[in-house]
C-alpha atoms as a PDB file:
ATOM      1  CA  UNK A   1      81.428  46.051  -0.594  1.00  0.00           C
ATOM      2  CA  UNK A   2      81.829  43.006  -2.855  1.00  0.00           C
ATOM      3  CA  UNK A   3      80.250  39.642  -1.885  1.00  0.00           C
ATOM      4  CA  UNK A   4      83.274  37.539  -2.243  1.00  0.00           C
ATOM      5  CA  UNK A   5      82.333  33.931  -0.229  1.00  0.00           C
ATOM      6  CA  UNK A   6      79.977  31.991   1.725  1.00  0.00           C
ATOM      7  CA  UNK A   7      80.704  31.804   5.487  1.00  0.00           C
ATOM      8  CA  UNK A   8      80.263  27.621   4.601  1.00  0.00           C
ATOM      9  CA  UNK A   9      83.143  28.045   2.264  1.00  0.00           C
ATOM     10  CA  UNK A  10      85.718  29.213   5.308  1.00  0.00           C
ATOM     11  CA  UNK A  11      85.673  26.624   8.439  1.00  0.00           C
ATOM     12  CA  UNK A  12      86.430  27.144  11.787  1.00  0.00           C
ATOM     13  CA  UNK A  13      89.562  28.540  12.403  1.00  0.00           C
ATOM     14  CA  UNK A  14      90.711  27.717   8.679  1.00  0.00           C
ATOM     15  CA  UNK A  15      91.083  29.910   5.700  1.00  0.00           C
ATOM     16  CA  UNK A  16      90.288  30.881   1.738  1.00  0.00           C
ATOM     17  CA  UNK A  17      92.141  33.013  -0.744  1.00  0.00           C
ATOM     18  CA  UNK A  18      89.409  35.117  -2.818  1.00  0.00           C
ATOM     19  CA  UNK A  19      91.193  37.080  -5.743  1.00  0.00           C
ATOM     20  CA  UNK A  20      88.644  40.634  -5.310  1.00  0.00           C
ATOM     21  CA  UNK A  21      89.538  42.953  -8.084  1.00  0.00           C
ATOM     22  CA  UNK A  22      92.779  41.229  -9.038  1.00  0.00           C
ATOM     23  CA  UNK A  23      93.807  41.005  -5.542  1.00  0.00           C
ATOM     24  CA  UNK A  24      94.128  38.183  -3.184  1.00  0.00           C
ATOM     25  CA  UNK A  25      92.615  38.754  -0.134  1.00  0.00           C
ATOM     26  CA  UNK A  26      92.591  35.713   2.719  1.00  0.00           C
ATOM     27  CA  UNK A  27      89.571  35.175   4.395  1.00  0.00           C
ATOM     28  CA  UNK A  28      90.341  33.816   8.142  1.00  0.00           C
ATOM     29  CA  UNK A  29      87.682  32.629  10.047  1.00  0.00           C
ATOM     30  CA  UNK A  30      88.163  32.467  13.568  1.00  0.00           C
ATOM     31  CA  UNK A  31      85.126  31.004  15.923  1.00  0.00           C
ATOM     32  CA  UNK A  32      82.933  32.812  13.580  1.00  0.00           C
ATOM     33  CA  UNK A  33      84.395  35.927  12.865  1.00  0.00           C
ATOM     34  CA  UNK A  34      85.583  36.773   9.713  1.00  0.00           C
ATOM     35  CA  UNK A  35      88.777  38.975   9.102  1.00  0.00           C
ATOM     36  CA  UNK A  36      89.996  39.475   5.509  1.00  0.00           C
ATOM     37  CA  UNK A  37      93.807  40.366   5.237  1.00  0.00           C
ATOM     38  CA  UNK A  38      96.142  40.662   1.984  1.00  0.00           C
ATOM     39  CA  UNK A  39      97.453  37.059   1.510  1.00  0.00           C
ATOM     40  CA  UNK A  40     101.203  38.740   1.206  1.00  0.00           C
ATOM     41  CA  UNK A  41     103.451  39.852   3.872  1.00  0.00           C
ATOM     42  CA  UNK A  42     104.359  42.959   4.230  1.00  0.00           C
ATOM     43  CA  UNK A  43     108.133  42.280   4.923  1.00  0.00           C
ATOM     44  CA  UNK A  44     109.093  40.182   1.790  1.00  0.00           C
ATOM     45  CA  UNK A  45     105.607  39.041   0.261  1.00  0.00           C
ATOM     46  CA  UNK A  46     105.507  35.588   1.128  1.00  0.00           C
ATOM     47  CA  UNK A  47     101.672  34.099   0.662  1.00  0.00           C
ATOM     48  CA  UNK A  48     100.127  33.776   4.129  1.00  0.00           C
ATOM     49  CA  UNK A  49      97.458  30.965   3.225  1.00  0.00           C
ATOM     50  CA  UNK A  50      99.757  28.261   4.855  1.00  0.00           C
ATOM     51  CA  UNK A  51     100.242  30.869   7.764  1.00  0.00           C
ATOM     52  CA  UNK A  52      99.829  30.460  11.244  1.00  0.00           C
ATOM     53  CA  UNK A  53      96.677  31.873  13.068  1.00  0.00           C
ATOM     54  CA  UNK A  54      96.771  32.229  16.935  1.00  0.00           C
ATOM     55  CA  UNK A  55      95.343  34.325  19.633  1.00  0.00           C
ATOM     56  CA  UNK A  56      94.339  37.042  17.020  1.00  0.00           C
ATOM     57  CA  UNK A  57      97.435  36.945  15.032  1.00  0.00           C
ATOM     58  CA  UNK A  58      98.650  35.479  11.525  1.00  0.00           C
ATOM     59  CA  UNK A  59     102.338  34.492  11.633  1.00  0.00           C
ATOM     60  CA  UNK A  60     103.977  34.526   8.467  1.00  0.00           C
ATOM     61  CA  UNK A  61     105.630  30.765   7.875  1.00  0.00           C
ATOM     62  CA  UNK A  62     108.598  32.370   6.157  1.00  0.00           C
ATOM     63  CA  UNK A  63     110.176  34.537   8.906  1.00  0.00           C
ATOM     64  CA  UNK A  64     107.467  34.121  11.891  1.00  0.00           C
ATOM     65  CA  UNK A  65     106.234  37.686  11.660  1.00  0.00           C
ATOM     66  CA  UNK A  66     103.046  38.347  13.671  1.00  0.00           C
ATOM     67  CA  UNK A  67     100.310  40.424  12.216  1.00  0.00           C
ATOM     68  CA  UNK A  68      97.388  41.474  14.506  1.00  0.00           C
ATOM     69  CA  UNK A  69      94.207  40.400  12.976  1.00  0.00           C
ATOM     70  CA  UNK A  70      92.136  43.775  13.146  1.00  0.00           C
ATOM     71  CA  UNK A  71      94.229  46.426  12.215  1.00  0.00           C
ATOM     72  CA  UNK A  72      97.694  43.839  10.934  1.00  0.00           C
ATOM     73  CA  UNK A  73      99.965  45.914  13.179  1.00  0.00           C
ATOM     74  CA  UNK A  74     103.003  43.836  13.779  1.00  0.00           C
ATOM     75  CA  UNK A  75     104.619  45.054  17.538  1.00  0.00           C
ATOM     76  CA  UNK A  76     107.648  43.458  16.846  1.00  0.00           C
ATOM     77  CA  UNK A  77     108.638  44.948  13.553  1.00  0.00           C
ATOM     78  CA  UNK A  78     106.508  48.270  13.459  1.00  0.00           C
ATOM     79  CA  UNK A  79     107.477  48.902   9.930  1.00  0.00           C
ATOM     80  CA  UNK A  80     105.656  46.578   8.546  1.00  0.00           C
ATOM     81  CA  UNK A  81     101.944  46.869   8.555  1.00  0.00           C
ATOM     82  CA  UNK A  82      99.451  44.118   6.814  1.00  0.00           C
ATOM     83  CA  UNK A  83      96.668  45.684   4.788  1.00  0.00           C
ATOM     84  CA  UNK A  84      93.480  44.064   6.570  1.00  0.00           C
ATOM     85  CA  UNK A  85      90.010  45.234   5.151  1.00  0.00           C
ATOM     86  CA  UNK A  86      86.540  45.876   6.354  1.00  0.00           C
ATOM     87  CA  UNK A  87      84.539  42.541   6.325  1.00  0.00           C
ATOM     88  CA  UNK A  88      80.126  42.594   6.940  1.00  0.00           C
ATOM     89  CA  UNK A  89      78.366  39.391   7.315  1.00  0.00           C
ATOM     90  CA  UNK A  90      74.942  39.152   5.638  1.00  0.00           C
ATOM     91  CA  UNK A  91      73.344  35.510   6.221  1.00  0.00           C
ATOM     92  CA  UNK A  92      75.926  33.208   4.044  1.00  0.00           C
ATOM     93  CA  UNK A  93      77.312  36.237   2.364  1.00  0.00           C
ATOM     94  CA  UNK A  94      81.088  37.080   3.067  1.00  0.00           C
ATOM     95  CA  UNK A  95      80.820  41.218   1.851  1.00  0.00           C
ATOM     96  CA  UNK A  96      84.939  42.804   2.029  1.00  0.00           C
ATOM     97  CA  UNK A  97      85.356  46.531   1.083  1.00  0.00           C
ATOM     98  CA  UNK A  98      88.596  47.530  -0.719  1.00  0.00           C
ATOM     99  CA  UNK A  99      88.200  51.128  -0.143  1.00  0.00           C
END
């Protein structure tokens, strides 16, 4: 796992965009969980930073697709899955694994 932010640097219910091994990965914070998705949908890769995030979804601002937070299923267009990635908290330390 790479240390990639400090839990200071995402607020409440807002996000960052880390680039991890020459990937951008969005960091969403949400009451002080941390889920780490790639900032690109799946359906035509349109960057999800200025995305919507409500009731453990992101909805992509181009086309209004909603990706589950935990495991970015999307039940209303099943073909399209967003990569979401292990996250561990340590103190300040935001830790994602790539696989």
């Amino acid at each position: 796992m790479d240390n990639v932010a400090k839990i200071s640097e995402v607020p409440n219910f807002g996000k960052k965009v880390v680039t991890v091994s020459g990937r951008e990965i969005l960091l969403i914070n949400v009451k002080g969980v941390i889920y780490a998705v790639e900032n690109e949908c799946p359906h035509q890769g349109s960057p999800l930073n200025a995305a919507v995030v409500k009731d453990g979804y992101i909805a992509c601002p181009r086309h209004g697709y909603r990706f589950n937070l935990t495991d970015g299923q999307c039940a209303e267009h099943p073909d399209f899955t967003l990569t979401t990635f292990p996250v561990r908290l340590a103190g300040d330390d935001i830790a994602v694994d790539l696989g």
